[in-house]
Protein backbone atom coordinates (compact mmCIF):
# COMPACT_ATOMS: atom_id res chain seq x y z
CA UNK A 1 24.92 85.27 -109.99
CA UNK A 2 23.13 87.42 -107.06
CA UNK A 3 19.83 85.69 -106.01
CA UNK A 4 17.98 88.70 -107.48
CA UNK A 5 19.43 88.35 -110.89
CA UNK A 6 18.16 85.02 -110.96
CA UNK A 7 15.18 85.86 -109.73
CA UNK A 8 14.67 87.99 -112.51
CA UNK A 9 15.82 85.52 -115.07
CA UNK A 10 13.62 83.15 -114.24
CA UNK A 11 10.72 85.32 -114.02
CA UNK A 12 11.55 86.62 -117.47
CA UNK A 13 11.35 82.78 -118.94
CA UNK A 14 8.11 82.31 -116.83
CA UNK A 15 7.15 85.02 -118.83
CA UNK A 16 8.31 84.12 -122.02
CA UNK A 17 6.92 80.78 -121.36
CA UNK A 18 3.43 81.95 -121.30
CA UNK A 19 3.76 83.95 -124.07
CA UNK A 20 4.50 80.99 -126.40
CA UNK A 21 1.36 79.69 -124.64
CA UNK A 22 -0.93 82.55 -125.28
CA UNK A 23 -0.26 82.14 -128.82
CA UNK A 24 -0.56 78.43 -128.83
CA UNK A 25 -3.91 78.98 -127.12
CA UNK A 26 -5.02 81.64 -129.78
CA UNK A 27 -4.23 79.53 -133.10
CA UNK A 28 -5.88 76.79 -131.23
CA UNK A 29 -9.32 78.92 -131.41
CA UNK A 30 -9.20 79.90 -127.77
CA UNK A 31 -11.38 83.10 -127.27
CA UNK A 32 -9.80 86.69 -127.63
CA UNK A 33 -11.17 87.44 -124.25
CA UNK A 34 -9.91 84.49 -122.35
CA UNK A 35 -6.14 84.84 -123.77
CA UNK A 36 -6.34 88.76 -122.94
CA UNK A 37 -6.73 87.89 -119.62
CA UNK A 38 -3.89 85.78 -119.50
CA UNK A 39 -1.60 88.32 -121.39
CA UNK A 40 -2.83 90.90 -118.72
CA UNK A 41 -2.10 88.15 -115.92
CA UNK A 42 1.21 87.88 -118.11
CA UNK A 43 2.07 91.91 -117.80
CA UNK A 44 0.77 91.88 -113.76
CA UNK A 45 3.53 89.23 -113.50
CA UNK A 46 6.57 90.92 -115.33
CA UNK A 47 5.77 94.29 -114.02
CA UNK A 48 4.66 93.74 -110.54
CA UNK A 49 3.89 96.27 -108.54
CA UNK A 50 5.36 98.98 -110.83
CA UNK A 51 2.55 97.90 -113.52
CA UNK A 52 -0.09 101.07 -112.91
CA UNK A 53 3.36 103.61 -112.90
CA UNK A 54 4.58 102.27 -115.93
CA UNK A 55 1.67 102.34 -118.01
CA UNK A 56 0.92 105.87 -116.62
CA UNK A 57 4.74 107.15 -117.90
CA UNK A 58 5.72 108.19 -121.25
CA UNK A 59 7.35 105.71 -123.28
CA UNK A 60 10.65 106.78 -122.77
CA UNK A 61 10.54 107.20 -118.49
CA UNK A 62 8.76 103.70 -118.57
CA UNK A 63 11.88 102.27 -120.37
CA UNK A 64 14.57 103.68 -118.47
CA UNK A 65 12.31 102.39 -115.17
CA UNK A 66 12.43 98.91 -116.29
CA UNK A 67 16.26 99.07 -117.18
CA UNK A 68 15.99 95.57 -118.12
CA UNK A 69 16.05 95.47 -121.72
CA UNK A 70 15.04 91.43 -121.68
CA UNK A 71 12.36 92.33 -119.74
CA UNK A 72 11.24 95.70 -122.00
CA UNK A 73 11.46 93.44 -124.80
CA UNK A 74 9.02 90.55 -123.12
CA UNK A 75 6.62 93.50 -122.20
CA UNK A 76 6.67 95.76 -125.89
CA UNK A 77 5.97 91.47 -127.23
CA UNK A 78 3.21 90.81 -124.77
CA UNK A 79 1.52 94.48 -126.00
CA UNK A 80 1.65 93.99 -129.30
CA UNK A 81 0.13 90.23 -128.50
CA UNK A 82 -2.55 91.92 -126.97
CA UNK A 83 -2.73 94.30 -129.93
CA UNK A 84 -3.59 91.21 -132.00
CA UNK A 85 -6.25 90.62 -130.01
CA UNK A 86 -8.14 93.34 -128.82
CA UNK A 87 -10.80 95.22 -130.10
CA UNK A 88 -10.02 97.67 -132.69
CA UNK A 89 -9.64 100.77 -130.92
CA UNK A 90 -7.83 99.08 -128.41
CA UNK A 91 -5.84 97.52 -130.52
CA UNK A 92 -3.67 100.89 -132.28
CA UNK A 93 -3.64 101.77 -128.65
CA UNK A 94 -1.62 98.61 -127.83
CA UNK A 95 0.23 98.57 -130.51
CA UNK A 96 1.35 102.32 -130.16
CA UNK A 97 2.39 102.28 -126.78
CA UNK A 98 4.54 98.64 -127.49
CA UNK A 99 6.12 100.76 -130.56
CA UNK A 100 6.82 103.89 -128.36
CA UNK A 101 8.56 101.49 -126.17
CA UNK A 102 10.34 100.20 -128.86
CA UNK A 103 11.41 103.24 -129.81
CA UNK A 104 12.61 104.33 -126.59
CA UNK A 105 14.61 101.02 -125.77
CA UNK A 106 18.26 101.57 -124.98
CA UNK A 107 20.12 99.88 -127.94
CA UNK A 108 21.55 96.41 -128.06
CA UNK A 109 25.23 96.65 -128.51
């Protein structure tokens, strides 16, 4: 396996890693504000450097950017996470862009 492939596998089960964390820490009674900050930390980690492009695309140019689909998936579950916890308003915002991305996913064979 070439070093950047496992590179990127491990940074996916960082990821993934925190994620089960996040919502450990939120059925624990964490507060909403502390565990959004770790799910953005989360999304600064998975995306890197690309983050402020691929929030800026449309759903369907973010996804073929990625062209990971383990690490689309980790990023549509770490919106909707957020979704849970955000504000209202926020919230449908979240949790429309993570089903636009969804949507726009290349299918699993």
């Amino acid at each position: 396996m070439p070093a950047r492939d496992d590179y990127f596998m491990r940074m996916i089960q960082q990821v993934a890693a925190t994620l089960r964390r996040l919502r450990e820490k939120l059925e624990g009674g964490a507060p909403g504000d502390e565990v959004m900050r770790d799910a953005n930390a989360a999304i600064v980690e998975l995306l890197g450097t690309q983050r402020s492009m691929l929030e800026m695309l449309d759903a369907n140019s973010a996804a073929a950017l990625i062209g990971d689909a383990d690490k689309l998936d980790l990023w549509i579950a770490l919106l909707k996470f957020q979704s849970e916890v955000a504000e209202p308003v926020k919230a449908a915002r979240l949790l429309a862009r993570a089903n636009a991305l969804s949507v726009a996913a290349p299918k699993k064979l």
